[in-house]
C-alpha atoms as a PDB file:
ATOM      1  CA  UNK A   1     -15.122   7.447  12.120  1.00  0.00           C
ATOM      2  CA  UNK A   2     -12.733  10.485  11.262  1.00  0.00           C
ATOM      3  CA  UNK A   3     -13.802  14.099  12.516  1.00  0.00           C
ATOM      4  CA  UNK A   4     -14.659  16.219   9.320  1.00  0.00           C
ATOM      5  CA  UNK A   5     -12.255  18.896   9.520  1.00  0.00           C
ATOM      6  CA  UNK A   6     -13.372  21.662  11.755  1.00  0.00           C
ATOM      7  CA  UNK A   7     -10.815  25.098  10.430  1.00  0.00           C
ATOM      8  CA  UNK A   8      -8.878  26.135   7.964  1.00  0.00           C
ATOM      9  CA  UNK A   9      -5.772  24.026   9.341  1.00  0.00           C
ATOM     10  CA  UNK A  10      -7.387  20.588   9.218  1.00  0.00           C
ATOM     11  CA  UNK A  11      -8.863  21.307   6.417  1.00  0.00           C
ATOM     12  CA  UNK A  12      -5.940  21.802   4.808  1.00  0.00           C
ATOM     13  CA  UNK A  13      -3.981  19.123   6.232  1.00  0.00           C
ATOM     14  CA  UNK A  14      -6.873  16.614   4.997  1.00  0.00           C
ATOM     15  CA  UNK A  15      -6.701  18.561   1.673  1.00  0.00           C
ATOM     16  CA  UNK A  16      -3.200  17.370   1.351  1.00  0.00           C
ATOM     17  CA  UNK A  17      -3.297  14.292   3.145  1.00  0.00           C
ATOM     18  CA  UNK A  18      -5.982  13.054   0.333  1.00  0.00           C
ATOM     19  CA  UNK A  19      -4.548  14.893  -2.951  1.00  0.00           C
ATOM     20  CA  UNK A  20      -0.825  12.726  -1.672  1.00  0.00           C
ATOM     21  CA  UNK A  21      -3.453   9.191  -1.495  1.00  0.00           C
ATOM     22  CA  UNK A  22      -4.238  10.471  -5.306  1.00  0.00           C
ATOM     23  CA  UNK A  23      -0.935  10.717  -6.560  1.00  0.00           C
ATOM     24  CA  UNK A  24       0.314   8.109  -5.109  1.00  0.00           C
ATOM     25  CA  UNK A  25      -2.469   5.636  -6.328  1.00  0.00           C
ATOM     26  CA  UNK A  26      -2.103   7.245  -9.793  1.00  0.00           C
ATOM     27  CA  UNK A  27      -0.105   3.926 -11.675  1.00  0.00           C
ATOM     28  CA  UNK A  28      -2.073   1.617 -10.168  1.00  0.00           C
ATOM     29  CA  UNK A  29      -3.954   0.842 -13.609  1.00  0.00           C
ATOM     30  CA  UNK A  30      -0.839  -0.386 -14.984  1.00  0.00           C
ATOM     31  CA  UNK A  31       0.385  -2.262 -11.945  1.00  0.00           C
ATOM     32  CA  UNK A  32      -2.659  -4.182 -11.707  1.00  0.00           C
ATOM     33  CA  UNK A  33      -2.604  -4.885 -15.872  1.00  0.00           C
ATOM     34  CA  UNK A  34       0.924  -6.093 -14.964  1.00  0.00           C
ATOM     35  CA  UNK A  35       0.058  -7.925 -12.522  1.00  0.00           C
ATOM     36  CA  UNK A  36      -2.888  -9.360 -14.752  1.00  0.00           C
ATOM     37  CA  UNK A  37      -0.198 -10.685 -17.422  1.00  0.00           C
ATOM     38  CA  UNK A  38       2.285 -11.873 -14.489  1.00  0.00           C
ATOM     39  CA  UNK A  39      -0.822 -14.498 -13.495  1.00  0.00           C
ATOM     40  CA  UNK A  40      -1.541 -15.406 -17.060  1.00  0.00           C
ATOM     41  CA  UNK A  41       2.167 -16.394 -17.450  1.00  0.00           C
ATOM     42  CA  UNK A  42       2.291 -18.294 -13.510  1.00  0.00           C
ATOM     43  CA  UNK A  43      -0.667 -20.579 -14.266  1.00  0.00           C
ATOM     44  CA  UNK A  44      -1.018 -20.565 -17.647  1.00  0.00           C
ATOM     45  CA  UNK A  45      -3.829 -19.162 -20.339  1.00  0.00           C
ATOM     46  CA  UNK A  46      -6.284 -22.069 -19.662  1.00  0.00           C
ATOM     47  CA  UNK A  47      -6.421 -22.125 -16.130  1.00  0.00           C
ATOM     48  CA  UNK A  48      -6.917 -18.156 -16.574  1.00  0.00           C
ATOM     49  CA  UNK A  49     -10.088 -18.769 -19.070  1.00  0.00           C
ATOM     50  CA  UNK A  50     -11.694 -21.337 -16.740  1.00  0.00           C
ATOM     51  CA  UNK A  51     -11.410 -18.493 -13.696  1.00  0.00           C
ATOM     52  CA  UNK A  52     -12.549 -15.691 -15.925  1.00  0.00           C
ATOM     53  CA  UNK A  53     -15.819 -15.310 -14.547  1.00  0.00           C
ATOM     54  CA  UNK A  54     -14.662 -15.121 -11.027  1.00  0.00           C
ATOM     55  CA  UNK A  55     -11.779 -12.748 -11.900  1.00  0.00           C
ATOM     56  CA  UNK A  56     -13.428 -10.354 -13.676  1.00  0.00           C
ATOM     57  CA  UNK A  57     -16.069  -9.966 -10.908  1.00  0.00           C
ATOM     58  CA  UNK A  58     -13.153  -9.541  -8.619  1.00  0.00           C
ATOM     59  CA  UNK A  59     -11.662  -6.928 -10.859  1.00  0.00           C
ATOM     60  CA  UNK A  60     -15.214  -4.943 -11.707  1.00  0.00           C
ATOM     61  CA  UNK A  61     -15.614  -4.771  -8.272  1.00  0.00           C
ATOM     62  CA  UNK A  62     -12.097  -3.287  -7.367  1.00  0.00           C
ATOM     63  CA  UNK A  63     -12.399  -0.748 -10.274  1.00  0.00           C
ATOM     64  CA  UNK A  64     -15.564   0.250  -9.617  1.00  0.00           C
ATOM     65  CA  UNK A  65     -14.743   1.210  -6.301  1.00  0.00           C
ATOM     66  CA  UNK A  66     -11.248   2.596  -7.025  1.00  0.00           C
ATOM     67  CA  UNK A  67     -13.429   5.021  -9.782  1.00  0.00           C
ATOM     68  CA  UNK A  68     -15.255   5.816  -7.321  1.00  0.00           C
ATOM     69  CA  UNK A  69     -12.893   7.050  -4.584  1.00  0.00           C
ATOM     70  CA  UNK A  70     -10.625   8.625  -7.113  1.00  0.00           C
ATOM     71  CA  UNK A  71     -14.131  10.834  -8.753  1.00  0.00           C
ATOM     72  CA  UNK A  72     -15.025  12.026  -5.152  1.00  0.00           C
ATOM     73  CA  UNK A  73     -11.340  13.213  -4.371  1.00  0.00           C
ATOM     74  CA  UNK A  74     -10.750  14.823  -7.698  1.00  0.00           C
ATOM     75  CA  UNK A  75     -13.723  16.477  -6.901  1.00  0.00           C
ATOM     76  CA  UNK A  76     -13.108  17.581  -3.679  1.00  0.00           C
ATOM     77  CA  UNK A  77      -9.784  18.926  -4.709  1.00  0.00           C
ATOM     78  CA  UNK A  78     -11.162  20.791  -7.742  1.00  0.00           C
ATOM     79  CA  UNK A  79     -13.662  22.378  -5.894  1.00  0.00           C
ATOM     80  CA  UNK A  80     -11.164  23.868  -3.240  1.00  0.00           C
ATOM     81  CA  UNK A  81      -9.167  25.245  -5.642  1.00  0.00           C
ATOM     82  CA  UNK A  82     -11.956  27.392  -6.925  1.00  0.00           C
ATOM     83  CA  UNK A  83     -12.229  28.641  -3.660  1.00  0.00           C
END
């Protein structure tokens, strides 16, 4: 487990060091819709509708936590910059 930050300097290094992580993660809606179609083309539409089930708990999962992590950083960042 990290250290929480313990001055200004780490602080702001971990300040930076997330708001880069959100950026950076920013298109990753469309690469995983993209990567969505790419598997419905590989192994074709039917295959896809037998698997939907299992997918789509796969995916709700992975969202769900991505919506997560990306709610508690912009809210970490919003509040320093109030300060």
């Amino acid at each position: 487990q990290a250290a929480a930050p313990y001055n200004e300097e780490t602080e702001e290094a971990f300040a930076q060091t997330i708001s880069c992580i959100y950026e950076r993660h920013a298109p990753t809606l469309m690469t995983m819709a993209k990567g969505a179609q790419e598997l419905r083309m590989q192994i074709g539409k039917d295959e896809v509708v037998e698997r939907e089930l299992e997918i789509q708990k796969h995916l709700d999962k992975f969202y769900m936590c991505r919506i997560g992590i990306r709610m508690l950083i912009g809210q970490y960042l919003a509040l320093r910059d109030q300060y």
